[in-house]
Each structure stands twice: as C-alpha cells, then as structure tokens.
Protein backbone atom coordinates (compact mmCIF):
# COMPACT_ATOMS: atom_id res chain seq x y z
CA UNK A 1 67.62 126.46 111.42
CA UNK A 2 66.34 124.75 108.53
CA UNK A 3 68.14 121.25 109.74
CA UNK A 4 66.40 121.67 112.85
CA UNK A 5 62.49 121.51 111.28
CA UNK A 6 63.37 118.87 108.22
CA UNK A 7 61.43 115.88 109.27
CA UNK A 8 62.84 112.56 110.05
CA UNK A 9 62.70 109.58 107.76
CA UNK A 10 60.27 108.41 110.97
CA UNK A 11 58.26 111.11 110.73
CA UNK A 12 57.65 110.73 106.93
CA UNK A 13 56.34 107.46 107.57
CA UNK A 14 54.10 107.90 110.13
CA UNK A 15 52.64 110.37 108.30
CA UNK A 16 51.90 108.36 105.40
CA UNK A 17 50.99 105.60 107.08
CA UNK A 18 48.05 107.79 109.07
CA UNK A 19 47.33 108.91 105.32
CA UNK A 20 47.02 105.45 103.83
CA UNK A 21 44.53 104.51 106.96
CA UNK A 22 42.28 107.14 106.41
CA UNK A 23 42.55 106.71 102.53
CA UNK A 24 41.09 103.07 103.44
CA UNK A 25 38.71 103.97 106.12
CA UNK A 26 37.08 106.31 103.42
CA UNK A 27 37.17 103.56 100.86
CA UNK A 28 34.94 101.47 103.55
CA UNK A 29 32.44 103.71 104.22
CA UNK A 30 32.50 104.31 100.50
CA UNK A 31 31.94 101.06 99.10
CA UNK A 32 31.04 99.21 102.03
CA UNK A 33 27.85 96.64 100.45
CA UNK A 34 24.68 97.04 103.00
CA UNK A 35 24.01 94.05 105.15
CA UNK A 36 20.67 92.58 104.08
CA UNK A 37 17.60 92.47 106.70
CA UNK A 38 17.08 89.45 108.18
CA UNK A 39 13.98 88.65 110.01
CA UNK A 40 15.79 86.79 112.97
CA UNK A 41 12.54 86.43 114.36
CA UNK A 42 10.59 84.25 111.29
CA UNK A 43 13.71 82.15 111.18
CA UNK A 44 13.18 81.27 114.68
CA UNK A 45 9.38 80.62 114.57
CA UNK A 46 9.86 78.13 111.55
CA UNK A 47 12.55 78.21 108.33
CA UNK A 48 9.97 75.68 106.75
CA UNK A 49 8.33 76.75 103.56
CA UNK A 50 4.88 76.01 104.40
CA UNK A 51 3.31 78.04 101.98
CA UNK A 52 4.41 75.73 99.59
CA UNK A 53 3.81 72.49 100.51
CA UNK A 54 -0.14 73.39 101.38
CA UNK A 55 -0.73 71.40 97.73
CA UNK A 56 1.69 68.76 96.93
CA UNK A 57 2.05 66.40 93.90
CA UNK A 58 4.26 63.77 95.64
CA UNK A 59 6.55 63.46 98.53
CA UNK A 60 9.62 60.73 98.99
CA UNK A 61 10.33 59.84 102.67
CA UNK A 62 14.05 58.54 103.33
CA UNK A 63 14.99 57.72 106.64
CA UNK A 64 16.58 54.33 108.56
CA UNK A 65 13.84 51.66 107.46
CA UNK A 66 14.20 52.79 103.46
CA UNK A 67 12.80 55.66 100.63
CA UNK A 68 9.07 55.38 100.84
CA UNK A 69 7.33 57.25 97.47
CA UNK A 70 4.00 58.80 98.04
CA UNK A 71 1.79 60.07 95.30
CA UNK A 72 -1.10 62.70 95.66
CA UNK A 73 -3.87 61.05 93.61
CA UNK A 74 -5.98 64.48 93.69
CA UNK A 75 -5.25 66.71 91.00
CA UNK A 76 -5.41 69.89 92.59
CA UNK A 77 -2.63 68.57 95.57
CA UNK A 78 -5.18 68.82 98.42
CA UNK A 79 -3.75 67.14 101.50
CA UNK A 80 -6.65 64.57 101.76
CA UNK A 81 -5.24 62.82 99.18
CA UNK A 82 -6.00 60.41 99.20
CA UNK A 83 -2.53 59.22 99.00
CA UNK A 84 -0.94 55.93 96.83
CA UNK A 85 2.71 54.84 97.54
CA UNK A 86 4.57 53.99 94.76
CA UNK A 87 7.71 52.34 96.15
CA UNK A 88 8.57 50.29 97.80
CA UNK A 89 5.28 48.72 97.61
CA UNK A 90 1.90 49.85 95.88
CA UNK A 91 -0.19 50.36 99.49
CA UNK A 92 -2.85 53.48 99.93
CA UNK A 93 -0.89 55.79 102.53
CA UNK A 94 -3.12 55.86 106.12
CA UNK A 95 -5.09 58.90 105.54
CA UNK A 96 -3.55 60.78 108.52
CA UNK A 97 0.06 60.64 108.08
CA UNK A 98 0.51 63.26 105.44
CA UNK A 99 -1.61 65.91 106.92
CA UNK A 100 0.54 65.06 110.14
CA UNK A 101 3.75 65.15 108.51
CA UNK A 102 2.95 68.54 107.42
CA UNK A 103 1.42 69.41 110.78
CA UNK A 104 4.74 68.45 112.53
CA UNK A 105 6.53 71.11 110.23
CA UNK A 106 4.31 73.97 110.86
CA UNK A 107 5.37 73.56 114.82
CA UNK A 108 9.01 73.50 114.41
CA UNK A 109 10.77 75.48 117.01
CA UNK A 110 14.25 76.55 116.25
CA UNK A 111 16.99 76.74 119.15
CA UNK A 112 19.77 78.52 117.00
CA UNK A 113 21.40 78.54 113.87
CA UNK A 114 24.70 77.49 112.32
CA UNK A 115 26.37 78.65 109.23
CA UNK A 116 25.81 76.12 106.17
CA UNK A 117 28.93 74.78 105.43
CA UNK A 118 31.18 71.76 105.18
CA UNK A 119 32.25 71.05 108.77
CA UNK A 120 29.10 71.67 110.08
CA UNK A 121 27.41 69.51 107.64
CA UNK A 122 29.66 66.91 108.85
CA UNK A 123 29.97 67.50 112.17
CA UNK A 124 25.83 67.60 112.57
CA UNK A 125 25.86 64.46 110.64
CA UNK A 126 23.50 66.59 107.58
CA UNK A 127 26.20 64.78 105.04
CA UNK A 128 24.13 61.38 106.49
CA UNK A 129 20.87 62.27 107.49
CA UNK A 130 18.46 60.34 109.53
CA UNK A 131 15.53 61.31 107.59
CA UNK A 132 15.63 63.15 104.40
CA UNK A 133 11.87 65.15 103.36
CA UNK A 134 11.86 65.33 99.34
CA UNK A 135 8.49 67.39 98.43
CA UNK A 136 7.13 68.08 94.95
CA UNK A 137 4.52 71.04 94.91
CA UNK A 138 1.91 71.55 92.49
CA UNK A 139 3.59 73.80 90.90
CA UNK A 140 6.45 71.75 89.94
CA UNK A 141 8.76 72.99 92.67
CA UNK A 142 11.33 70.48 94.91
CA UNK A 143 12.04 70.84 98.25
CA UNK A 144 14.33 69.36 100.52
CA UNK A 145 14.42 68.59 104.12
CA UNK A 146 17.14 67.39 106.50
CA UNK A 147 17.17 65.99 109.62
CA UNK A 148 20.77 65.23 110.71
CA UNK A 149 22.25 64.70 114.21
CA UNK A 150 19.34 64.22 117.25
CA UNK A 151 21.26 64.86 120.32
CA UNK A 152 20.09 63.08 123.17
CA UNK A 153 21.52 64.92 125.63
CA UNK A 154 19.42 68.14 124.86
CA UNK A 155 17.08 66.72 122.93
CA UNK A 156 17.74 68.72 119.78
CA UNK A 157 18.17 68.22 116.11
CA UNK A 158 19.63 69.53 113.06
CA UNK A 159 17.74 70.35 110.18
CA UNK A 160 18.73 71.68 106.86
CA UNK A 161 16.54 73.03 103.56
CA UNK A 162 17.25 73.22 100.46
CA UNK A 163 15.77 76.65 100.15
CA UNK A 164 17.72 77.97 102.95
CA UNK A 165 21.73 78.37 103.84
CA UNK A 166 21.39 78.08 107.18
CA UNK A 167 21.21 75.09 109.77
CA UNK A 168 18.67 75.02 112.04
CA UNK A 169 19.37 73.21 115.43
CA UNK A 170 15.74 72.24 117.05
CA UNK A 171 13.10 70.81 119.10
CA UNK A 172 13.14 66.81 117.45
CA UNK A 173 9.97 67.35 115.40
CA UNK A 174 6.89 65.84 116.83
CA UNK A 175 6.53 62.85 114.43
CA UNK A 176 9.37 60.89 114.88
CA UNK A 177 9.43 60.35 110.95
CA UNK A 178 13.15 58.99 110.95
CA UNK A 179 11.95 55.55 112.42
CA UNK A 180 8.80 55.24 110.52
CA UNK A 181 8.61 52.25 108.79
CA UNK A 182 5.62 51.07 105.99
CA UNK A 183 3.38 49.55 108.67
CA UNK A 184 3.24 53.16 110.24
CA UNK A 185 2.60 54.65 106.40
CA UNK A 186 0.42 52.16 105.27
CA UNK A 187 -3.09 50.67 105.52
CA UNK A 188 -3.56 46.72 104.16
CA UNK A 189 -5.80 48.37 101.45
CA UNK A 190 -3.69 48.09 97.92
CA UNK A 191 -5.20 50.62 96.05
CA UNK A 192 -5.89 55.15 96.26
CA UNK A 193 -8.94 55.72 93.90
CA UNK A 194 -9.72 59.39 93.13
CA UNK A 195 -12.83 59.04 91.40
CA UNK A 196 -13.18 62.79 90.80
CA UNK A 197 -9.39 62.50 89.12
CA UNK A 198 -10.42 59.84 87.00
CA UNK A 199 -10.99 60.27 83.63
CA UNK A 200 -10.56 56.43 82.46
CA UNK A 201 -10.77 53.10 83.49
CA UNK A 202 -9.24 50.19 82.02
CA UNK A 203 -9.10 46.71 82.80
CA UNK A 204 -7.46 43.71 80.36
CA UNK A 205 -7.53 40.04 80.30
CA UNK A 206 -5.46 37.80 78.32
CA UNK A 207 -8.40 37.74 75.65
CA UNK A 208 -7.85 42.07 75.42
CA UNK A 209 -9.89 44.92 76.73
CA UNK A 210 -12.73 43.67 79.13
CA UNK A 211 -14.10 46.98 80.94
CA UNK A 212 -13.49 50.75 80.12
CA UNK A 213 -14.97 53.25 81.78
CA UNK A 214 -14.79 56.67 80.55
CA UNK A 215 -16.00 60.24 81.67
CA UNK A 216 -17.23 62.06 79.48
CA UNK A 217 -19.20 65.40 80.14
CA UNK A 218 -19.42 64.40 83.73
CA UNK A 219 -21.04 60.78 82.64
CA UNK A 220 -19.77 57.73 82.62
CA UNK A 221 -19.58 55.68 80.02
CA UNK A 222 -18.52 51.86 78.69
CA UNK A 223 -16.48 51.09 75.66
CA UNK A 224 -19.55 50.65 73.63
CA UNK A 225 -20.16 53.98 74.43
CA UNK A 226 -23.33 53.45 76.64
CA UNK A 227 -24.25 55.17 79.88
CA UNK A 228 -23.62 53.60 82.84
CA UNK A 229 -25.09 54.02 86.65
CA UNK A 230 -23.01 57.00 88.12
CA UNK A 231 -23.92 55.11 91.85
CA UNK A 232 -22.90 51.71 90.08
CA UNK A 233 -19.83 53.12 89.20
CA UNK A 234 -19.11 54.45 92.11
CA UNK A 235 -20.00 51.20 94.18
CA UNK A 236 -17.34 49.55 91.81
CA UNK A 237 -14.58 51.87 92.75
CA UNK A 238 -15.72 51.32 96.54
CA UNK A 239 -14.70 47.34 95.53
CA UNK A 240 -11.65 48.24 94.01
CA UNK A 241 -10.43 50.43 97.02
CA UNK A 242 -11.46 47.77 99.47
CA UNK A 243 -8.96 45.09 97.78
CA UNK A 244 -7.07 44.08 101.33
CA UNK A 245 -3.06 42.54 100.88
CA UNK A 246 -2.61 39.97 103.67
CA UNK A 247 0.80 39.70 102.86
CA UNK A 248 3.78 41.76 101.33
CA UNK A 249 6.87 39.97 99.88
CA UNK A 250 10.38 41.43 100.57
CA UNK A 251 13.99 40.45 100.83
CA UNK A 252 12.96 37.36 97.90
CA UNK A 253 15.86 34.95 96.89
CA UNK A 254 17.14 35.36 93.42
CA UNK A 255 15.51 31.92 92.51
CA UNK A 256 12.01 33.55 94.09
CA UNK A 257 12.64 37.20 92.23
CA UNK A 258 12.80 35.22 88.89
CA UNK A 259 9.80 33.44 89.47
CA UNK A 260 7.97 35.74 90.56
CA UNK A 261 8.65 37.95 87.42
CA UNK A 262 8.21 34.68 85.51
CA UNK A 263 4.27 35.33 86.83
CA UNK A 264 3.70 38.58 86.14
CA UNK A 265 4.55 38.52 82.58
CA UNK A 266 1.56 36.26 82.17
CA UNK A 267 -1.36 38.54 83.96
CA UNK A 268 -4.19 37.58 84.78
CA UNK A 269 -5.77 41.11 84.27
CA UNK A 270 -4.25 44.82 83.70
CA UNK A 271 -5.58 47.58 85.73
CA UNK A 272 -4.96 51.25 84.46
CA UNK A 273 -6.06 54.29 85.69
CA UNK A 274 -6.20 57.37 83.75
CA UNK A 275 -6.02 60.69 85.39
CA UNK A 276 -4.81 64.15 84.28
CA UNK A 277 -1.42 63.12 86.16
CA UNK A 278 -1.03 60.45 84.11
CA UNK A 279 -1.16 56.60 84.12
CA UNK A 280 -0.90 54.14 86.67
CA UNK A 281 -0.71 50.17 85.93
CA UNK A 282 -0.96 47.30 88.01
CA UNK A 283 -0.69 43.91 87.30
CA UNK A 284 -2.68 40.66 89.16
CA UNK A 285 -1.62 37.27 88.07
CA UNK A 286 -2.75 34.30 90.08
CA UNK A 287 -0.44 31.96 92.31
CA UNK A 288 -1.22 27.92 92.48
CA UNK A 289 1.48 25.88 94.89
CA UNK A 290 2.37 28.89 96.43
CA UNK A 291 5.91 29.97 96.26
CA UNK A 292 9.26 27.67 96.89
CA UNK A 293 11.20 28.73 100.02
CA UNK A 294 8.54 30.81 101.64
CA UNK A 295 6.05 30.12 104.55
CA UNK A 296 2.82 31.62 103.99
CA UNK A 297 -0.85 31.54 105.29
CA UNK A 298 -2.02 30.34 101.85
CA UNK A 299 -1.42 28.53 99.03
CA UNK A 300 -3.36 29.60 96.34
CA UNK A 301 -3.27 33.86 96.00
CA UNK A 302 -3.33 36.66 93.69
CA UNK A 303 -0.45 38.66 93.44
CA UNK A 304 -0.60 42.58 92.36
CA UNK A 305 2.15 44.37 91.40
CA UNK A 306 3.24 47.89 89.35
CA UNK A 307 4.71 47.66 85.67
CA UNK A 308 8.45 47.54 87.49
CA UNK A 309 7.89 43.88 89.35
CA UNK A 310 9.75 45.53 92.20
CA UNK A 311 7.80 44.68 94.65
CA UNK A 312 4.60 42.31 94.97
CA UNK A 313 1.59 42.55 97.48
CA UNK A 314 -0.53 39.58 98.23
CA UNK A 315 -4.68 39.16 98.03
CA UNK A 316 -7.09 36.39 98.54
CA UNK A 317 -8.11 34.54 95.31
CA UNK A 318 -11.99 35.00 96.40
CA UNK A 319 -10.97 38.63 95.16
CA UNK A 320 -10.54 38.02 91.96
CA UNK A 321 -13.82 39.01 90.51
CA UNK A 322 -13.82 41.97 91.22
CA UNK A 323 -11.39 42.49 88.54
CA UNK A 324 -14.15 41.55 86.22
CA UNK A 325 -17.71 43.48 86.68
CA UNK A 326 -20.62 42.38 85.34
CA UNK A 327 -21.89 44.42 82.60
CA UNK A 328 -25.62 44.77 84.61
CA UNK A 329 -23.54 45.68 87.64
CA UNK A 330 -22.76 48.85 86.32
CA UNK A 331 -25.81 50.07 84.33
C-alpha cells in the first residue's frame, strides 16, 4: 500500500517547481519598485522648458550656415534685449528673432515619443543635428536643444533636450531656424547699447584715455569727474548704436587674415563697455588702399572688430567721429 501513494520523482518536481513560482511571484509583488507618474499629457503639449528660458543671459545657435553667439545685453535677461552677437561677427541681433525663437518653442506640438538611446539617436540623425539650441538662463543654467531628422514625407522632426530622456518626434517648429543664416539674425547696425546696463564708458586713442563716462548715483559723469547732460548722453549712445557696416569680411586668404590683424594691432580708438556682465571691447582702425585681393565698394574704410580679430565688419570713414565726442556735446 505504501508503494502505491510514494510520489514519483515527476511528481516531486512539479511540486517544487509550482513552489519556486509562487516563491517568485511573492518576491514581485514584494519588492516590485512603483512606476513613476508621468504626465503623458504635458509631454505632449510641449517637453520645452519654458519656464526657464523667459530670462536668458545668452543663447548659441548651430545649425547648416554656422554657430551664431548671441548675448543678452540687459542685465535682468528680459527678452527685448536688446541683443549683441558675439561670433561670428559683432552685429546687433534684429530685435524680433529672439522673442520668435522662443515663441516657436512655446507652440511645439509633439506627435510621439521614442526612447533616448543610441540607435535612435542615430537613426533620427540627433548624433548630427540640423540645428542645435544652446541657452544660458539667468540663473546660470544650460540648456540644450536638438533638432535631428525632418522627414519630408510627414513633415515631422526629431527633437531632443538635454533636460529630458526622451525623443520627441514633431510638427517642424515654425521658424525654420536650421537654415537661418546671419542676414536673417542680423541688422547692418554694429553695435547693442543698454544704456540702463551701463555703468562705464570708455573710449582710447593712441595718445590714451579720450572719453569716460561713468554712472554714478544715477548721473553721469566724465573722467574729470564733472556732470554731464543725461539727454546728451543719451543722444551719444543713439550715435553709437546707429554705426551701419556696409560690408562684412569672411572666408579672407591667409595673406588678407595677416593683414588684417597687422591693422588692428594699431587702433585707431578702443571702445569698452562696462556693464554688471562684464566687459566688451571693440577695436576700429582705419583702412587706406583698401585691401589686396578683394573687390569692394570703397577704398578708404574703418574696420571694427572684437579683441579676438576673428572676424571684421566694415563702416564708412565719415563715421569716424563719432568715436570722438566733443566735450560741449555732452554737457
């Protein structure tokens, strides 16, 4: 009798199989981790974090044409700017694309989303982006945009961020950004002048310092200390921000580069501008003969270019004094 109830070897192991499944289903529902919330629906309306970019220090765009630099001259990072580029060339930024740029995010409509990770990166083409968004915030912070693959077909992108680990297929934003080049991001005027940033002015000739002006308990004043004309003063920044290029050099020779350089090192005068962000130079020297191995309108220019000679923008001569006030023009 006993024979006929011992269990099979089969029978042993079924048992402990069942055993060891319902040993692990209780480990699951033990120590299974809880899935985070996700608010599918935000990501859809807009991964963007527009919150932050509302005041913005600076902003590199970095698309097909080049890397453009724009700098917020306003302290506080209001989107009015107005705006300066840095590089490639030292142009004031038209006073409607940033506010645009950051209008095009707020309206970015998402299709679907892809996991972040290597094959998609490649195979939405985020590894080579068409047009790469690099903000800096008031505050210090970075933020990066992507715009990868724009399928013509169903006229969608993909679009990565740097505070995100998702990728974002969408409507192609409504500023076509990746083909902007600096005619679109630029106006002819050279220079962005805050004058509520300000807190110094300082122009040098070959001879030294030949105008300061300096705010000081909301008045302006000249190196000698006197008081000067706060509606003078600001009829002499209006000059300054009305200084028009009629030319930009790029793509220069080697031979061209060097003398161009050669130039520079010799100003004619040294503008600085002293804010709370910090400094920004630019130097003017004065062409004769024009240059060898170019074709331009004139012969006889000013040239204007940052402390880097990267790049060099091109004004009329009859410009030139306004690089050197009068000292009744501003009392």
């Amino acid at each position: 009798m006993m024979s006929l109830i011992r269990p099979t070897l089969s029978t042993v192991l079924v048992l402990v199989f069942g055993l060891i499944l319902v040993f692990l289903g209780l480990f699951a529902e033990v120590f299974e981790s809880e899935t985070p919330e996700v608010d599918l629906a935000q990501i859809y309306a807009n991964p963007a974090p527009l919150n932050e970019l509302q005041f913005l220090k600076s902003f590199r765009i970095t698309n097909k044409q080049g890397s453009f630099l724009l700098e917020n001259t306003d302290p506080e990072g209001k989107m009015e700017g107005p705006w300066q580029m840095i590089e490639p060339q030292s142009l004031k930024v038209k006073g409607d694309v940033v506010p645009r740029i950051i209008e095009a995010l707020k309206v970015i409509r998402v299709r679907n989303f892809h996991r972040l990770e290597p094959i998609n990166i490649t195979s939405f083409s985020l590894d080579n982006p068409t047009l790469t968004l690099n903000f800096i915030n008031e505050k210090n912070k970075t933020f990066e945009i992507k715009v990868g693959l724009i399928n013509p077909i169903d006229n969608s992108a993909y679009l990565s961020l740097s505070s995100q680990n998702q990728i974002y297929q969408i409507d192609p934003l409504e500023m076509a950004l990746e083909g902007y080049d600096l005619a679109q991001l630029v106006e002819s005027r050279v220079l962005a002048i805050n004058a509520e940033s300000l807190a110094s002015l300082e122009i040098y000739s070959s001879k030294g310092l030949e105008t300061k002006l300096l705010k000081k308990d909301g008045l302006w004043l000249d190196q000698a200390g006197a008081v000067l004309s706060e509606f003078k003063v600001q009829k002499f920044f209006e000059k300054l921000e009305d200084l028009k290029s009629f030319s930009i050099l790029n793509n220069l020779s080697g031979a061209q580069q060097e003398f161009m350089e050669a130039v520079m090192a010799n100003p004619t005068y040294t503008l600085k501008l002293i804010t709370s962000q910090g400094v920004r130079s630019y130097i003017i020297s004065e062409i004769k003969n024009g240059i060898v191995g170019l074709s331009l309108p004139k012969t006889n220019f000013l040239a204007l270019s940052s402390d880097e000679k990267k790049s060099f923008v091109l004004l009329d001569l009859e410009q030139l004094n306004t690089f050197s006030p009068k000292s009744n023009e501003l009392k």
